[in-house]
C-alpha atoms as a PDB file:
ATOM      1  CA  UNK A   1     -24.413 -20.201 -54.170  1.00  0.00           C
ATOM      2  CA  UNK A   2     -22.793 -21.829 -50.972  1.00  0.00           C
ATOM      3  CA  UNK A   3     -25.221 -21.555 -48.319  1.00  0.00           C
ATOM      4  CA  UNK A   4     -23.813 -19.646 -44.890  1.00  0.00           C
ATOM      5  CA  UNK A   5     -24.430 -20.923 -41.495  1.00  0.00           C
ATOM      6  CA  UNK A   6     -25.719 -17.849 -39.189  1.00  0.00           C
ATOM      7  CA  UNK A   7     -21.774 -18.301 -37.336  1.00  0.00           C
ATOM      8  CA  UNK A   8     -20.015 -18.154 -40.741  1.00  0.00           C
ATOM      9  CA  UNK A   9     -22.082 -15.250 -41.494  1.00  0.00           C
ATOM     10  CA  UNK A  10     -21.380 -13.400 -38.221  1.00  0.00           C
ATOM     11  CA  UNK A  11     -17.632 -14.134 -38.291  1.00  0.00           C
ATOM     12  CA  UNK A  12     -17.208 -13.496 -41.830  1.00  0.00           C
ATOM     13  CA  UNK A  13     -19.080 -10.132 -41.190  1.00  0.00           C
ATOM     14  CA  UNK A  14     -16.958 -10.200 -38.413  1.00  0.00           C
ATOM     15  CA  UNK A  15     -13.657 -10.247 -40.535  1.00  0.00           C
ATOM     16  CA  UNK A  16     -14.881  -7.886 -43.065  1.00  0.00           C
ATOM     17  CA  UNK A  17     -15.170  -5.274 -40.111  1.00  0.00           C
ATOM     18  CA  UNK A  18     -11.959  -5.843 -38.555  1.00  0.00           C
ATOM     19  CA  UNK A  19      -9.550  -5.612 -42.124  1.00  0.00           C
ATOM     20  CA  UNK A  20     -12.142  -2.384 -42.338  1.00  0.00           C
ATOM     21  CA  UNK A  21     -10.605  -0.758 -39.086  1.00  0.00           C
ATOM     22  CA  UNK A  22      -7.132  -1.913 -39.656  1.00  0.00           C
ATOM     23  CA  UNK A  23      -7.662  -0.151 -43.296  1.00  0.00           C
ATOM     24  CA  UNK A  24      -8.729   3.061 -41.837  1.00  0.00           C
ATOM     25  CA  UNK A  25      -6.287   2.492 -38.983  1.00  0.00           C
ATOM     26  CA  UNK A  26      -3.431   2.761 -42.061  1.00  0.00           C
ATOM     27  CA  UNK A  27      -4.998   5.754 -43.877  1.00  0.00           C
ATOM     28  CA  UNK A  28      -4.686   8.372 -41.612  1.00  0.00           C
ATOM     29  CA  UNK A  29      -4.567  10.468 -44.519  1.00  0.00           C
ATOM     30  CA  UNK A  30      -8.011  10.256 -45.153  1.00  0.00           C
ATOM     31  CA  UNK A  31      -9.966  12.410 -42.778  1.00  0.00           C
ATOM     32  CA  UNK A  32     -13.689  12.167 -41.849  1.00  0.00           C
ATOM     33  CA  UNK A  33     -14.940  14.570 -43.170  1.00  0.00           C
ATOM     34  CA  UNK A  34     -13.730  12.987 -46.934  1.00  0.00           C
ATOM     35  CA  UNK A  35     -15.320   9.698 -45.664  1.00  0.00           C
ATOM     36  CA  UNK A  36     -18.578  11.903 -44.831  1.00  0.00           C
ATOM     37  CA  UNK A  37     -19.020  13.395 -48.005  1.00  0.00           C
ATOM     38  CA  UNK A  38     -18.208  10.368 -50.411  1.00  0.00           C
ATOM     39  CA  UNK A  39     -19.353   7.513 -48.467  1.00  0.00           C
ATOM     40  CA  UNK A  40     -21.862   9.337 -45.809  1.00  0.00           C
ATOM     41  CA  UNK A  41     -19.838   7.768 -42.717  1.00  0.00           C
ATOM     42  CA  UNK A  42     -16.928   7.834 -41.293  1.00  0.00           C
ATOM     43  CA  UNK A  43     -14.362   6.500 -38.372  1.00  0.00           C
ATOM     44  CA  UNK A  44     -16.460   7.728 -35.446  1.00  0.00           C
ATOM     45  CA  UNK A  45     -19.882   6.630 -37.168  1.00  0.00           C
ATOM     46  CA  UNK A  46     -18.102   2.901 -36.698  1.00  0.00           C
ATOM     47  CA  UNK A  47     -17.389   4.005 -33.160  1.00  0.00           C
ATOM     48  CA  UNK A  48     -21.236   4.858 -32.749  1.00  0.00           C
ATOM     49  CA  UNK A  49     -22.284   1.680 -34.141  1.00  0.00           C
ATOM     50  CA  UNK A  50     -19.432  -0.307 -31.933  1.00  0.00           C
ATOM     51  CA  UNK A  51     -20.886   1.198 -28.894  1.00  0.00           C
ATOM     52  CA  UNK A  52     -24.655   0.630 -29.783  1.00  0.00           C
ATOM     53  CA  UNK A  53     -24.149  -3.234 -30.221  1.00  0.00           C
ATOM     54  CA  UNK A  54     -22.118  -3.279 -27.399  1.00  0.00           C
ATOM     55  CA  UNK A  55     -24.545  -1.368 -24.849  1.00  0.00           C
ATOM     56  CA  UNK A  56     -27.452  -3.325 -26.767  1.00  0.00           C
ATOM     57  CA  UNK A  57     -25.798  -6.674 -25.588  1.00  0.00           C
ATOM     58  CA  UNK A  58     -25.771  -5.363 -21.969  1.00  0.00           C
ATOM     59  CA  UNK A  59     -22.314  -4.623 -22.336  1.00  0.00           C
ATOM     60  CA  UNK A  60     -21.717  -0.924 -21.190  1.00  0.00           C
ATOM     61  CA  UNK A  61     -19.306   1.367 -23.318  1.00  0.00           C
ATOM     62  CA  UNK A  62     -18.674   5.252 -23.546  1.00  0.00           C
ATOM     63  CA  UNK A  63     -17.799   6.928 -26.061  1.00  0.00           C
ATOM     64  CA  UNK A  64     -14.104   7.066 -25.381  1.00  0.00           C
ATOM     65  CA  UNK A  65     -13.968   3.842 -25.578  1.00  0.00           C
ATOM     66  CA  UNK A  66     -15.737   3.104 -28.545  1.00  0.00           C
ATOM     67  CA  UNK A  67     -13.529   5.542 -30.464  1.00  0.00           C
ATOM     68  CA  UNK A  68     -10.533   4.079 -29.050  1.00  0.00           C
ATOM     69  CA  UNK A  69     -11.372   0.729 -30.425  1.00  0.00           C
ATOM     70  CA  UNK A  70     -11.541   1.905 -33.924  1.00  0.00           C
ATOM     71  CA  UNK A  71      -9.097   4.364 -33.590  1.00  0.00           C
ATOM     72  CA  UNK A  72      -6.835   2.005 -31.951  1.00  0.00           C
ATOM     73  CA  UNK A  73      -5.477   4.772 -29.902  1.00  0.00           C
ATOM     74  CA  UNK A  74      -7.585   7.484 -27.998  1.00  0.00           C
ATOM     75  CA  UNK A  75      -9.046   9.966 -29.922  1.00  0.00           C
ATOM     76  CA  UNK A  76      -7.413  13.006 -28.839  1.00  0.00           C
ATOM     77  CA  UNK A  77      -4.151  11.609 -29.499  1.00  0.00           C
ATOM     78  CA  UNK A  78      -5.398  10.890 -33.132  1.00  0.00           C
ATOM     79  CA  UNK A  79      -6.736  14.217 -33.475  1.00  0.00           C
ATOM     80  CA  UNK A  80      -3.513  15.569 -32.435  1.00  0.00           C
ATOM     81  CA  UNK A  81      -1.501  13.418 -34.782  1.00  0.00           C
ATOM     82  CA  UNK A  82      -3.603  12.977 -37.561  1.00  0.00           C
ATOM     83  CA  UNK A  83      -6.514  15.439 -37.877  1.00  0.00           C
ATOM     84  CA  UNK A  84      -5.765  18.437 -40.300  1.00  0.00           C
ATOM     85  CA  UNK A  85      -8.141  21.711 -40.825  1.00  0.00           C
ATOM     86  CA  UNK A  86     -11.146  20.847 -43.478  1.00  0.00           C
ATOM     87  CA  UNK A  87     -11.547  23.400 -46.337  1.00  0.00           C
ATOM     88  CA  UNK A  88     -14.416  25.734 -46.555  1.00  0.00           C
ATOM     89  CA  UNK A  89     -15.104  23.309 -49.701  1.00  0.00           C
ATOM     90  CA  UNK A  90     -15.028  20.383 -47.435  1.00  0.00           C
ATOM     91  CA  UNK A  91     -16.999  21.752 -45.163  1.00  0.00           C
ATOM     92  CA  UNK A  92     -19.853  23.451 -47.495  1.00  0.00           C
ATOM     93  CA  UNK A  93     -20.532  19.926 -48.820  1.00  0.00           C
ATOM     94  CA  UNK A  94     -20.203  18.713 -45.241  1.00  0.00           C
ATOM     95  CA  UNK A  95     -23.480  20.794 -44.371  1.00  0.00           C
ATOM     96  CA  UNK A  96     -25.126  19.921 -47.675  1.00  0.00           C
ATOM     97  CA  UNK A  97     -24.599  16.219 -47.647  1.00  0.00           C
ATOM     98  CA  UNK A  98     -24.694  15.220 -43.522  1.00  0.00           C
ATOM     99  CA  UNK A  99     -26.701  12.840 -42.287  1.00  0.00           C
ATOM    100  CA  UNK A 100     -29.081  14.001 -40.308  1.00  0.00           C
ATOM    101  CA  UNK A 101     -27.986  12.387 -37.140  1.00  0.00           C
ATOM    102  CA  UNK A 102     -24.426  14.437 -37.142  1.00  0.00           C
END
Protein backbone atom coordinates (compact mmCIF):
# COMPACT_ATOMS: atom_id res chain seq x y z
CA UNK A 1 0.00 0.00 0.00
CA UNK A 2 1.39 3.46 -1.26
CA UNK A 3 2.21 5.39 1.67
CA UNK A 4 0.36 9.12 1.84
CA UNK A 5 2.15 12.20 2.79
CA UNK A 6 -0.07 14.18 5.54
CA UNK A 7 -0.67 16.99 2.23
CA UNK A 8 -1.76 14.17 -0.14
CA UNK A 9 -3.93 12.99 2.54
CA UNK A 10 -5.51 16.39 3.29
CA UNK A 11 -6.01 17.28 -0.39
CA UNK A 12 -7.16 14.00 -1.40
CA UNK A 13 -9.66 14.23 1.58
CA UNK A 14 -9.94 17.46 0.28
CA UNK A 15 -11.18 16.28 -3.25
CA UNK A 16 -13.32 13.59 -1.94
CA UNK A 17 -15.34 16.45 -0.10
CA UNK A 18 -15.64 18.77 -2.85
CA UNK A 19 -17.03 15.97 -5.82
CA UNK A 20 -19.28 15.18 -2.43
CA UNK A 21 -20.92 18.77 -2.52
CA UNK A 22 -20.99 19.10 -6.21
CA UNK A 23 -22.90 15.50 -6.00
CA UNK A 24 -25.42 16.73 -3.61
CA UNK A 25 -25.33 20.10 -5.35
CA UNK A 26 -26.83 17.89 -8.59
CA UNK A 27 -29.37 15.82 -6.59
CA UNK A 28 -31.67 18.17 -5.47
CA UNK A 29 -34.02 15.46 -5.57
CA UNK A 30 -32.81 13.94 -2.64
CA UNK A 31 -33.95 15.79 0.42
CA UNK A 32 -32.44 15.70 3.96
CA UNK A 33 -34.46 14.17 5.59
CA UNK A 34 -33.79 10.81 3.06
CA UNK A 35 -30.04 11.51 3.71
CA UNK A 36 -31.00 11.53 7.62
CA UNK A 37 -32.63 8.40 7.77
CA UNK A 38 -30.32 6.20 5.44
CA UNK A 39 -27.04 7.68 6.00
CA UNK A 40 -27.66 9.65 9.53
CA UNK A 41 -26.46 13.11 7.89
CA UNK A 42 -27.28 15.25 5.60
CA UNK A 43 -26.49 18.70 3.50
CA UNK A 44 -26.65 21.01 6.52
CA UNK A 45 -24.73 18.41 8.87
CA UNK A 46 -21.73 19.22 6.11
CA UNK A 47 -22.58 22.85 6.67
CA UNK A 48 -22.13 22.27 10.56
CA UNK A 49 -18.96 20.55 10.12
CA UNK A 50 -17.73 23.37 7.38
CA UNK A 51 -18.34 25.96 9.94
CA UNK A 52 -16.72 24.10 12.97
CA UNK A 53 -13.29 23.69 11.12
CA UNK A 54 -13.56 26.94 9.92
CA UNK A 55 -14.30 28.83 13.38
CA UNK A 56 -11.77 26.15 14.92
CA UNK A 57 -9.00 27.62 12.57
CA UNK A 58 -9.82 31.16 13.84
CA UNK A 59 -11.65 31.73 10.85
CA UNK A 60 -15.19 33.11 11.81
CA UNK A 61 -18.35 31.76 9.88
CA UNK A 62 -22.24 31.83 10.54
CA UNK A 63 -24.38 29.68 9.71
CA UNK A 64 -25.60 31.31 6.54
CA UNK A 65 -22.63 31.06 5.30
CA UNK A 66 -21.72 27.71 5.96
CA UNK A 67 -24.93 26.51 4.30
CA UNK A 68 -24.33 28.62 1.42
CA UNK A 69 -21.07 26.97 0.74
CA UNK A 70 -22.53 23.59 0.45
CA UNK A 71 -25.58 24.63 -0.88
CA UNK A 72 -23.88 26.73 -3.34
CA UNK A 73 -26.68 29.15 -3.17
CA UNK A 74 -28.35 30.51 0.12
CA UNK A 75 -30.45 28.35 1.82
CA UNK A 76 -33.70 29.92 1.60
CA UNK A 77 -33.49 30.09 -2.00
CA UNK A 78 -32.84 26.24 -1.96
CA UNK A 79 -35.59 25.66 0.29
CA UNK A 80 -37.76 27.55 -1.95
CA UNK A 81 -36.64 25.75 -5.06
CA UNK A 82 -35.88 22.50 -3.95
CA UNK A 83 -37.32 21.51 -0.55
CA UNK A 84 -40.66 19.46 -0.81
CA UNK A 85 -43.06 18.43 2.33
CA UNK A 86 -41.61 15.06 4.15
CA UNK A 87 -44.22 12.28 4.69
CA UNK A 88 -45.54 11.39 8.03
CA UNK A 89 -43.40 8.10 7.11
CA UNK A 90 -40.41 10.21 6.60
CA UNK A 91 -40.81 11.93 9.39
CA UNK A 92 -41.78 8.98 12.01
CA UNK A 93 -38.40 7.42 11.14
CA UNK A 94 -36.95 10.92 11.28
CA UNK A 95 -37.78 10.96 15.17
CA UNK A 96 -36.82 7.32 15.60
CA UNK A 97 -33.50 7.37 13.88
CA UNK A 98 -32.05 11.29 14.62
CA UNK A 99 -29.03 11.88 15.95
CA UNK A 100 -29.14 13.20 18.98
CA UNK A 101 -27.60 16.49 18.19
CA UNK A 102 -30.65 17.49 15.63
Amino acid sequence: MTELTPDQQRDFEAAAFRTLVAHLRTRTDVQNIDLMNLAGFCRNCLSNWYRDAANEAGVQMDKDRSREIIYGMPYSEWQAKYQTDASDQKKSAFETNRPKDH
